[in-house]
N, C-alpha and C. Protein backbone atom coordinates (compact mmCIF):
# COMPACT_ATOMS: atom_id res chain seq x y z
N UNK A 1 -68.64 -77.06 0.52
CA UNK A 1 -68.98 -76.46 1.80
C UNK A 1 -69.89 -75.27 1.54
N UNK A 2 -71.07 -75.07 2.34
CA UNK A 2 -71.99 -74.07 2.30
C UNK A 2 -71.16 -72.83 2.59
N UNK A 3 -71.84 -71.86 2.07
CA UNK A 3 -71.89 -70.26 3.02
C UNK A 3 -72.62 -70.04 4.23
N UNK A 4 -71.72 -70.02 5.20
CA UNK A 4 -72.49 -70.05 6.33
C UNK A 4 -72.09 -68.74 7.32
N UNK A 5 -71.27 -67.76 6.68
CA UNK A 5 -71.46 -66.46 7.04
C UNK A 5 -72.62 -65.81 6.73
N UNK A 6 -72.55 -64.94 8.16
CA UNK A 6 -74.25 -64.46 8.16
C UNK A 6 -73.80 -62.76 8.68
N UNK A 7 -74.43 -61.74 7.63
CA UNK A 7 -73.82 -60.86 8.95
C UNK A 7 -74.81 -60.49 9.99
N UNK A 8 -74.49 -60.01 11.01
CA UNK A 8 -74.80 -59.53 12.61
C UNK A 8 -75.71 -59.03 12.14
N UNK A 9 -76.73 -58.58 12.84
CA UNK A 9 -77.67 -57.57 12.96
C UNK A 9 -77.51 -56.38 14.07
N UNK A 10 -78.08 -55.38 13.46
CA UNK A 10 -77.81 -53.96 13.83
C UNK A 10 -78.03 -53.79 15.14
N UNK A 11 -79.01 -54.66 15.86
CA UNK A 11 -79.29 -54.80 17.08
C UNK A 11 -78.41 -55.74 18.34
N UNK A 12 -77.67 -56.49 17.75
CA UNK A 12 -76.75 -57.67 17.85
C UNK A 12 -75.19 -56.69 17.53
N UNK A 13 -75.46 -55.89 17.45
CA UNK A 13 -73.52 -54.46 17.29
C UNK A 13 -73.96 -53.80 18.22
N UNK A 14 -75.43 -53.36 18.86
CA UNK A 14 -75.15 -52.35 19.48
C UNK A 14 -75.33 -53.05 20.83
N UNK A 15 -76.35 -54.29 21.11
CA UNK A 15 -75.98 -54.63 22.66
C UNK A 15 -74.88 -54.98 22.55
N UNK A 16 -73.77 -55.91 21.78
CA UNK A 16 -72.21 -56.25 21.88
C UNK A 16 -71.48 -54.96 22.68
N UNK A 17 -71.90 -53.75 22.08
CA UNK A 17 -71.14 -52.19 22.43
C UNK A 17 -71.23 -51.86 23.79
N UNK A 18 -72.88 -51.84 23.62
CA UNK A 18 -73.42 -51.45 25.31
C UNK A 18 -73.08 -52.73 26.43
N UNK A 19 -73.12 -53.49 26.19
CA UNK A 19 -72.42 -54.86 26.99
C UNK A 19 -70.62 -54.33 27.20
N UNK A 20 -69.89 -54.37 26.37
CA UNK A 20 -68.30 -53.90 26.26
C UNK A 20 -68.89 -52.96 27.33
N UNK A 21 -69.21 -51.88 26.66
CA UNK A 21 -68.33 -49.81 27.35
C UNK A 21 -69.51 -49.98 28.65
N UNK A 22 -70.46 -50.59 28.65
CA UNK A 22 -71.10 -50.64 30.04
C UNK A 22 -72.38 -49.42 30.08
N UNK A 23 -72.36 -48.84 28.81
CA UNK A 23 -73.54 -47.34 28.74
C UNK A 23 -74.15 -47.70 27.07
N UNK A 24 -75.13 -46.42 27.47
CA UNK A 24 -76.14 -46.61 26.12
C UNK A 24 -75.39 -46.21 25.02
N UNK A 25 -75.53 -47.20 23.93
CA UNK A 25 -75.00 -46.90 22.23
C UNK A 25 -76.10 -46.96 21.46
N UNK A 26 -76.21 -46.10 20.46
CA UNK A 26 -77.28 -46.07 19.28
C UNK A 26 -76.69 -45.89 18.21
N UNK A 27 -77.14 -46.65 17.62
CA UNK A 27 -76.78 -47.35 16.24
C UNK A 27 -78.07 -47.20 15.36
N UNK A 28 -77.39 -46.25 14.18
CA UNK A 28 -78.08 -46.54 13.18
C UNK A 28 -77.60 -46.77 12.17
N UNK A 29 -78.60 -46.80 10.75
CA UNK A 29 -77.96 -47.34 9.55
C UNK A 29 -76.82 -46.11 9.11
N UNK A 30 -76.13 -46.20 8.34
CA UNK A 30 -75.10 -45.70 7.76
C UNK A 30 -74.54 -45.50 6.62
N UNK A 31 -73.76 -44.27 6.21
CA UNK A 31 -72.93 -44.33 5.18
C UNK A 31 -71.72 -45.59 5.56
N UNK A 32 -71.29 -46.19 4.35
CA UNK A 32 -70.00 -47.10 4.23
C UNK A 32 -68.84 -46.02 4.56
N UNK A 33 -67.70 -46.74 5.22
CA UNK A 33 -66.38 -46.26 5.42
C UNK A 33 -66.15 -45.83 3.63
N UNK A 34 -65.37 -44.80 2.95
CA UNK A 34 -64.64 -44.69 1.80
C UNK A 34 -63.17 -44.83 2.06
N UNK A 35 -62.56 -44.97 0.86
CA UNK A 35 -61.09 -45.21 0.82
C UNK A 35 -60.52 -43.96 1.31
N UNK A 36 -60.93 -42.57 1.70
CA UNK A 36 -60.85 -41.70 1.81
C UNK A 36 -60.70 -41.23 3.71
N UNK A 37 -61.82 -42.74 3.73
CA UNK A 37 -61.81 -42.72 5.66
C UNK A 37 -60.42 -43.83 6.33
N UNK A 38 -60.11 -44.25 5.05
CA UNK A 38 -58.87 -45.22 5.48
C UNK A 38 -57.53 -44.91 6.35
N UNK A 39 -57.06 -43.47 5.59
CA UNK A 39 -55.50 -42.92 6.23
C UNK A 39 -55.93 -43.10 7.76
N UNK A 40 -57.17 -42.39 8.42
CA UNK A 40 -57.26 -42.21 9.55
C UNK A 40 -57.83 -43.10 10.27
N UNK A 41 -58.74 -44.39 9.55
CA UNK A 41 -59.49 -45.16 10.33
C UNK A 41 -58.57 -46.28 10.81
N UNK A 42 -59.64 -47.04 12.17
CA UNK A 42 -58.78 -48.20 12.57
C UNK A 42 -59.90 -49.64 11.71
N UNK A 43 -58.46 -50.51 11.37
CA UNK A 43 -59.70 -51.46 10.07
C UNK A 43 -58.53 -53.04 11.00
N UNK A 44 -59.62 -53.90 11.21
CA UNK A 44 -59.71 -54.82 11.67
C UNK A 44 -59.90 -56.29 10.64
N UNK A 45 -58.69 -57.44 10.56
CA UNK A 45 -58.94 -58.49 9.48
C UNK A 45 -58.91 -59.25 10.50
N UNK A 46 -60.04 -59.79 10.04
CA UNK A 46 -61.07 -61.60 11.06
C UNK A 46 -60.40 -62.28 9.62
N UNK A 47 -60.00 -63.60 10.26
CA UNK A 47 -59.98 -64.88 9.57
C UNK A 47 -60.17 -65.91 9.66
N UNK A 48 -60.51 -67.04 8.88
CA UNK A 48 -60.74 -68.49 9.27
C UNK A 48 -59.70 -69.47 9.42
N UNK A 49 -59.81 -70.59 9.79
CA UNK A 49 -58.57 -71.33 10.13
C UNK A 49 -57.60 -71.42 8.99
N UNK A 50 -57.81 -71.11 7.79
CA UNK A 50 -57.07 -71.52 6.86
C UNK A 50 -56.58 -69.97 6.45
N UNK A 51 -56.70 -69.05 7.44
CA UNK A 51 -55.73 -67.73 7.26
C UNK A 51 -56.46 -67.11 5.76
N UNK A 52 -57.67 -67.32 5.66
CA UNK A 52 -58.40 -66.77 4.21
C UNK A 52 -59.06 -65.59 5.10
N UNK A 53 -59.08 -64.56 4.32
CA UNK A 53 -59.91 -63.34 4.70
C UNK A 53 -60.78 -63.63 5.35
N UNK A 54 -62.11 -63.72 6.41
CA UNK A 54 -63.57 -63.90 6.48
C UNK A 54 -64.45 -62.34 6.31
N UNK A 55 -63.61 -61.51 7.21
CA UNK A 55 -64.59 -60.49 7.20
C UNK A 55 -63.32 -59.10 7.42
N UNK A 56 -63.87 -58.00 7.15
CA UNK A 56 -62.49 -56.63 7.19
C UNK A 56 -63.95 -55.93 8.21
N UNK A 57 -63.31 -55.36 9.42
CA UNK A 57 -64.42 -54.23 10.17
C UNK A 57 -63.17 -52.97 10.61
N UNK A 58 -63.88 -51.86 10.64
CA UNK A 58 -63.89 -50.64 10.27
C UNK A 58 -64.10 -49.63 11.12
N UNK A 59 -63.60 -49.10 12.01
CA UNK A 59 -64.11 -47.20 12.78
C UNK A 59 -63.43 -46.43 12.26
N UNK A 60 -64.38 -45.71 11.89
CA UNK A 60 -63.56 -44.05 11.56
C UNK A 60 -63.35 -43.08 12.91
N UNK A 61 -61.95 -42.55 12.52
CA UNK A 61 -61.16 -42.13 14.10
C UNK A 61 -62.30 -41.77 15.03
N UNK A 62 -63.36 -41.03 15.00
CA UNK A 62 -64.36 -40.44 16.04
C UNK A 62 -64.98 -41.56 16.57
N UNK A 63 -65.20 -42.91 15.83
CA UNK A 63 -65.85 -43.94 16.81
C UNK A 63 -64.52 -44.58 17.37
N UNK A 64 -63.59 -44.74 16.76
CA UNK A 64 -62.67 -45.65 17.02
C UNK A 64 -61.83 -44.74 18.55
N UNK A 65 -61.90 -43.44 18.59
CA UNK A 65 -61.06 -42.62 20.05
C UNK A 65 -62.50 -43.11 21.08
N UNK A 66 -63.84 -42.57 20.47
CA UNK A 66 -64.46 -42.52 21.45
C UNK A 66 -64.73 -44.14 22.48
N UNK A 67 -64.71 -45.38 21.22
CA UNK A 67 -64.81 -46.63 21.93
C UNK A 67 -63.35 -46.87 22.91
N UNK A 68 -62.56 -46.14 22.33
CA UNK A 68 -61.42 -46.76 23.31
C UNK A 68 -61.24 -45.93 24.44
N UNK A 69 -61.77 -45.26 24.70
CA UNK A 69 -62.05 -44.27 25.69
C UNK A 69 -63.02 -44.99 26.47
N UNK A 70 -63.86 -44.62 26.12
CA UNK A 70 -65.14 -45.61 26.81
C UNK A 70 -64.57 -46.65 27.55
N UNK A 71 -64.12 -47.62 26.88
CA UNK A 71 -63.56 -48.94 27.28
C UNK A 71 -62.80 -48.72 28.17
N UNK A 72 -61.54 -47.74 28.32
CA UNK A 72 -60.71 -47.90 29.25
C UNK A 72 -61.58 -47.08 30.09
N UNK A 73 -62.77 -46.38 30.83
CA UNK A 73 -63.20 -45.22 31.21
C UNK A 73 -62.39 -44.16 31.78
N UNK A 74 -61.67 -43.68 30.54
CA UNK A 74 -60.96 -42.57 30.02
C UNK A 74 -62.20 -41.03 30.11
N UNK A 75 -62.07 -40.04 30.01
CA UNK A 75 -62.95 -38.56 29.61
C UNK A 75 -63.04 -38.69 28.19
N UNK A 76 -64.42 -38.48 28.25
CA UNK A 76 -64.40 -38.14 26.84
C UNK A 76 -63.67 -37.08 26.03
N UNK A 77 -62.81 -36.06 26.87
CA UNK A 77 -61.59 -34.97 26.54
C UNK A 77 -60.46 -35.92 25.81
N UNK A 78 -60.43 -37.25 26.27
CA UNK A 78 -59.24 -37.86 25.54
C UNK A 78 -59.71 -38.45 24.22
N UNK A 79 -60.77 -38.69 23.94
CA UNK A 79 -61.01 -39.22 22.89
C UNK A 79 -60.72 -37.76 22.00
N UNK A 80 -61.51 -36.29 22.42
CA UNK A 80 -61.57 -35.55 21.62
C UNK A 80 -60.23 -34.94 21.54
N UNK A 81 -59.06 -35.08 22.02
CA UNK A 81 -57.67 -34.71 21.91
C UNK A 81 -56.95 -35.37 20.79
N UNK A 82 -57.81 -37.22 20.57
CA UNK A 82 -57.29 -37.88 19.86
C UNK A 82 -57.79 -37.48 18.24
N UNK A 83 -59.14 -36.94 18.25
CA UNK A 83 -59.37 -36.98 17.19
C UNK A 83 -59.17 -35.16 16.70
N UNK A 84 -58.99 -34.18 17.39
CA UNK A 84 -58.17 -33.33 17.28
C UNK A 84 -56.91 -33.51 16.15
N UNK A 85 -55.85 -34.10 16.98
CA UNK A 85 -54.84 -34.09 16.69
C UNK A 85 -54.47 -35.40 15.21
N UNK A 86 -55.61 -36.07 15.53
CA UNK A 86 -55.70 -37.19 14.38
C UNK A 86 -55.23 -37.93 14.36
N UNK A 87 -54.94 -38.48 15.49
CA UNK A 87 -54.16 -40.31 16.14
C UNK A 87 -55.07 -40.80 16.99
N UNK A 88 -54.69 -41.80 16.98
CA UNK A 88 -54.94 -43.16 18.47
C UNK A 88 -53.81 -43.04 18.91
N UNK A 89 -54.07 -42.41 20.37
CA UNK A 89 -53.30 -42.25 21.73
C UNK A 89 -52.78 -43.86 21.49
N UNK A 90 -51.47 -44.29 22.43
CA UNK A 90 -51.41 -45.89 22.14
C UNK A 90 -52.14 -46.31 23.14
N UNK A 91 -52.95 -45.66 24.44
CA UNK A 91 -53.90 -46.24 25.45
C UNK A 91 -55.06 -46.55 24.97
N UNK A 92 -55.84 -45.25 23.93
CA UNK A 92 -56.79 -45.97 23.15
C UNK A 92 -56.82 -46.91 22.29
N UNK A 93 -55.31 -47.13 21.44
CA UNK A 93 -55.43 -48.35 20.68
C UNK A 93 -55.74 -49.63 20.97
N UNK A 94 -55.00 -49.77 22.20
CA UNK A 94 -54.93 -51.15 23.01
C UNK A 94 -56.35 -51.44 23.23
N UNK A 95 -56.68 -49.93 24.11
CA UNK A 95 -58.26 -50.48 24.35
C UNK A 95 -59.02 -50.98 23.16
N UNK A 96 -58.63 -49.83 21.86
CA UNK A 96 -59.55 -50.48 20.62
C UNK A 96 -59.24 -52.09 19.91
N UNK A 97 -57.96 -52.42 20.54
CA UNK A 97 -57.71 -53.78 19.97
C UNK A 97 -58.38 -54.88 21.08
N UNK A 98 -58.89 -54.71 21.97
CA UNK A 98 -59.19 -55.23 23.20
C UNK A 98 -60.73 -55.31 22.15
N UNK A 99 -61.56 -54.26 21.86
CA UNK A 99 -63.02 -54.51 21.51
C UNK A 99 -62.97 -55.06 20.50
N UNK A 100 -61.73 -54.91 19.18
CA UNK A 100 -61.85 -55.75 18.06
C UNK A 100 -61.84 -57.09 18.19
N UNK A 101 -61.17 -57.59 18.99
CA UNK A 101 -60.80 -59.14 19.63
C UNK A 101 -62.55 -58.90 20.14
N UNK A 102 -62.98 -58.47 21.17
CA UNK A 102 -64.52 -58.87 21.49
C UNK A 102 -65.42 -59.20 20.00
N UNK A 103 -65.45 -57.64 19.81
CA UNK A 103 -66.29 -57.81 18.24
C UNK A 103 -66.17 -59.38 17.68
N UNK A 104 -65.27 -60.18 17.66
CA UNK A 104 -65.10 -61.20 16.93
C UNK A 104 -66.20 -62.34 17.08
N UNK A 105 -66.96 -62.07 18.14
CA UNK A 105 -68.21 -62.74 18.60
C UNK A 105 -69.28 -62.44 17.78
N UNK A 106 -69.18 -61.32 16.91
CA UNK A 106 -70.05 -61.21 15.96
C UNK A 106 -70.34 -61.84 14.70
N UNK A 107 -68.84 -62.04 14.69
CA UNK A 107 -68.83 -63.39 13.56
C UNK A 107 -68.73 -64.81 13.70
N UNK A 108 -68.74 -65.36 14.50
CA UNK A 108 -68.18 -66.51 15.11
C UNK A 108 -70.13 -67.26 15.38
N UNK A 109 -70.06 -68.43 14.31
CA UNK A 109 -71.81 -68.43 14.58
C UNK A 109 -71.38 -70.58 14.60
N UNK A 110 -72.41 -71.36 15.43
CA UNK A 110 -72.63 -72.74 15.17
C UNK A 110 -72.25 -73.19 13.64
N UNK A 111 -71.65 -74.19 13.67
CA UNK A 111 -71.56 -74.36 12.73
C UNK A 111 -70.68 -74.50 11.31
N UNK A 112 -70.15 -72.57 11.52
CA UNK A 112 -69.43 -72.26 10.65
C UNK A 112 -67.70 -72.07 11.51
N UNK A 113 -67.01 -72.09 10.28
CA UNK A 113 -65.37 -72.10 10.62
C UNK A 113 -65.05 -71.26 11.88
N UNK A 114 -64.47 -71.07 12.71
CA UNK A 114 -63.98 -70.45 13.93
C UNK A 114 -63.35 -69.38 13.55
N UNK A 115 -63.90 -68.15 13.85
CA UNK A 115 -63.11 -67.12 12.79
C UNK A 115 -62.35 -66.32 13.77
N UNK A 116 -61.02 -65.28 13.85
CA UNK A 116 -59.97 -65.00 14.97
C UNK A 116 -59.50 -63.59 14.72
N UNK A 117 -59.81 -63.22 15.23
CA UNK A 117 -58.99 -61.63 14.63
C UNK A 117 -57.56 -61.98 14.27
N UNK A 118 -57.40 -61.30 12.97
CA UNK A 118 -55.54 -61.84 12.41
C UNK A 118 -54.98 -60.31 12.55
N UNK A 119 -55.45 -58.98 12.72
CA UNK A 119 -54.53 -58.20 12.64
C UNK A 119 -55.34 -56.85 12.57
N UNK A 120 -54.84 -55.40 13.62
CA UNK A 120 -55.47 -54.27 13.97
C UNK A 120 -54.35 -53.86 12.76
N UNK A 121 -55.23 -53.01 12.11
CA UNK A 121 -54.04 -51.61 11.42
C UNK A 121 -54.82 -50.47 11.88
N UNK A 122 -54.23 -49.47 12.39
CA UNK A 122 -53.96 -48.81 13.42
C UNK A 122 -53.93 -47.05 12.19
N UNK A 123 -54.35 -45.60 13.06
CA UNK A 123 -54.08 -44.60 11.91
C UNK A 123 -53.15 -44.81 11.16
N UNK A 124 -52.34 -44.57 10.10
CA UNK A 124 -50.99 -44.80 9.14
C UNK A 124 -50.67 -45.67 9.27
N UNK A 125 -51.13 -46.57 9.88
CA UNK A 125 -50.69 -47.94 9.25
C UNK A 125 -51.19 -48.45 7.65
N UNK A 126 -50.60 -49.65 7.16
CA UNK A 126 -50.78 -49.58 5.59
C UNK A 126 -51.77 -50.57 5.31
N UNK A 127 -52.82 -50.54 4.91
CA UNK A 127 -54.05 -51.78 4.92
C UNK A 127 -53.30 -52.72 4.01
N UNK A 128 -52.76 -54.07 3.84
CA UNK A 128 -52.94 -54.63 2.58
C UNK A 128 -54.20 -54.61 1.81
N UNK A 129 -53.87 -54.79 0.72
CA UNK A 129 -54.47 -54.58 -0.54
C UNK A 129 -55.23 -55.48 -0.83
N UNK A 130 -55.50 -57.24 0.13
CA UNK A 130 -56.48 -57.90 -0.17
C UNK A 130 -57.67 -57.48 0.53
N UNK A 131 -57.03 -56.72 1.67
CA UNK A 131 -57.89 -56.52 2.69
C UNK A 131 -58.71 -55.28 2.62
N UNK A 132 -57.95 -54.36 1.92
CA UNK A 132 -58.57 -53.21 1.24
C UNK A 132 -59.54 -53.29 0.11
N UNK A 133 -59.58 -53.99 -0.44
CA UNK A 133 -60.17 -54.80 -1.58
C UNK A 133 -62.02 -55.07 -1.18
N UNK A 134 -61.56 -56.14 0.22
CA UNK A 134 -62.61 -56.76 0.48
C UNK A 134 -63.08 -55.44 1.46
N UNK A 135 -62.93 -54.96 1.84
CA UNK A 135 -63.49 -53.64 2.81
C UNK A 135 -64.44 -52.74 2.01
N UNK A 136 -63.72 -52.22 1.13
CA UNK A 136 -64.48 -51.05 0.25
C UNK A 136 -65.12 -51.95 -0.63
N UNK A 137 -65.54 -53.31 -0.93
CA UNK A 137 -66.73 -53.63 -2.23
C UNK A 137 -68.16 -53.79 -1.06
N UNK A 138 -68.35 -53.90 -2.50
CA UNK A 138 -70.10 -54.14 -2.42
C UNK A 138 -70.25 -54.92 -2.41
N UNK A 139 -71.35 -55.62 -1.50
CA UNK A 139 -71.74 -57.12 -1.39
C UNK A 139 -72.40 -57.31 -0.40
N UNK A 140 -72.02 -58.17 0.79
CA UNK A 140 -71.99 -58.57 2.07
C UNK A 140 -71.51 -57.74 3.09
N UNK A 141 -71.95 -56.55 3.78
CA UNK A 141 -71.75 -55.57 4.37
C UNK A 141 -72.82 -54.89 5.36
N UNK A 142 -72.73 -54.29 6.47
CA UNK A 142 -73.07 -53.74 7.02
C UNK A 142 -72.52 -52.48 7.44
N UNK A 143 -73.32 -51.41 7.11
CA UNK A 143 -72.79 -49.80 7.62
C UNK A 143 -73.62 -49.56 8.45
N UNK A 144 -72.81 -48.67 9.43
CA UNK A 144 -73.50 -47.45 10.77
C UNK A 144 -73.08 -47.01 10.75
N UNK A 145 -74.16 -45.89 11.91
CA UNK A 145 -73.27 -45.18 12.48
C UNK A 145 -73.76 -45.23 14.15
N UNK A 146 -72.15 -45.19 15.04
CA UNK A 146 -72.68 -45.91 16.17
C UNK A 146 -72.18 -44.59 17.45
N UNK A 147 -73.10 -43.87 18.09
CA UNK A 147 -73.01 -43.09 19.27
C UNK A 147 -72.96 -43.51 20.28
N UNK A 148 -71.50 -43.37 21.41
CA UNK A 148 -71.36 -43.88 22.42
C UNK A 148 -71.99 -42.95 23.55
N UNK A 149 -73.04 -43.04 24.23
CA UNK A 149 -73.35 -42.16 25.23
C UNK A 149 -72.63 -41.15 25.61
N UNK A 150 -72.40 -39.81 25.66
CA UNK A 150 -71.32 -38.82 26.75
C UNK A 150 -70.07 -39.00 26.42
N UNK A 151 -70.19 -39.44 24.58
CA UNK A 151 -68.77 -39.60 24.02
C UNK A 151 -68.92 -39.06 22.82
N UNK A 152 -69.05 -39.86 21.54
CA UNK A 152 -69.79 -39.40 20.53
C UNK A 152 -69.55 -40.54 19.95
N UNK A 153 -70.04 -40.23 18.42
CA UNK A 153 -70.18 -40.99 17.14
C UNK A 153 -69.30 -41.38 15.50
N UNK A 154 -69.54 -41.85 15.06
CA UNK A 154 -68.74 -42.12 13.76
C UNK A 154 -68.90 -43.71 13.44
N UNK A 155 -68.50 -43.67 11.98
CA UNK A 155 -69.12 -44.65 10.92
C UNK A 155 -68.14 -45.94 11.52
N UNK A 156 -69.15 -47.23 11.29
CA UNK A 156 -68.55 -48.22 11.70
C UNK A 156 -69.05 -49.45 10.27
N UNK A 157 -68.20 -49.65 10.07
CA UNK A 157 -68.44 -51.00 8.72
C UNK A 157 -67.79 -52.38 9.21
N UNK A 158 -68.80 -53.20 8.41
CA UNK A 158 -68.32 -54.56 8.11
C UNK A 158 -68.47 -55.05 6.71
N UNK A 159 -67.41 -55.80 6.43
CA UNK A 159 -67.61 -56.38 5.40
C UNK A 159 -67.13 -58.01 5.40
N UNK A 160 -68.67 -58.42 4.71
CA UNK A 160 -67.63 -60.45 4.51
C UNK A 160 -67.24 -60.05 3.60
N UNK A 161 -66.14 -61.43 3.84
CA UNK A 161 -65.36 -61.78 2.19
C UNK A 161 -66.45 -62.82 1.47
């Protein structure tokens, strides 16, 4: 069987965004998430039918309060309370598990395996270790950084397996 993962293009994350939250997002290139952005980030595992890794995606808390804010059209005061205090409210989570399930359209191409979101880990939650693995290498990846209009910004990654 071919490789028929492709990743998204930079232009193809940010109308997905501005389509979701309904306002202007700008996206540019980026530093990668570090193991360092993990305790606090929200990290997202896509898989294929056979429950194999496909892809690990990534917000660090400032994109991850501000999209779920956005999404629910919350104040941008709640996003910045969240990242204050250094959680996902559980209203923003939901919302952020609501865009990770969207996001999944980013991977999902003719052709190739049907890929499904398998699982949000959430601030302190514990990444497994395959999934941590495939997140932080080098390879097949895409970094930003993505500004939600009248909200703000922070690093957003993908990585295939």
């Amino acid at each position: 069987m071919s490789d028929t993962s492709v990743l998204p293009a930079s232009l193809a994350v940010r109308n997905l965004f501005e389509d979701l939250l309904g306002r202007d997002v700008n996206v540019a290139p980026g530093d990668p998430m570090t193991g360092d952005d993990l305790p606090l980030g929200t990290i997202a595992i896509y898989t294929d039918p056979t429950q194999k890794i496909y892809a690990v995606m990534g917000m660090q808390l400032s994109l991850a309060a501000n999209v779920g804010a956005a999404l629910g059209l919350l104040p941008a005061g709640a996003a910045e309370d969240a990242i204050d205090e250094k959680t996902l409210f559980p209203n923003l989570a939901e919302n952020l598990g609501e865009a990770f399930n969207i996001l999944t359209s980013l991977l999902n191409r003719e052709g190739a395996p049907h890929v499904k979101l398998y699982q949000v880990i959430y601030p302190g939650g514990t990444l497994p270790n395959d999934a941590r693995a495939h997140f932080l290498a080098l390879g097949k990846r895409l970094d930003l950084t993505i500004e939600v209009a009248r909200y703000g910004k922070g690093k957003f990654s993908l990585s295939m397996a």
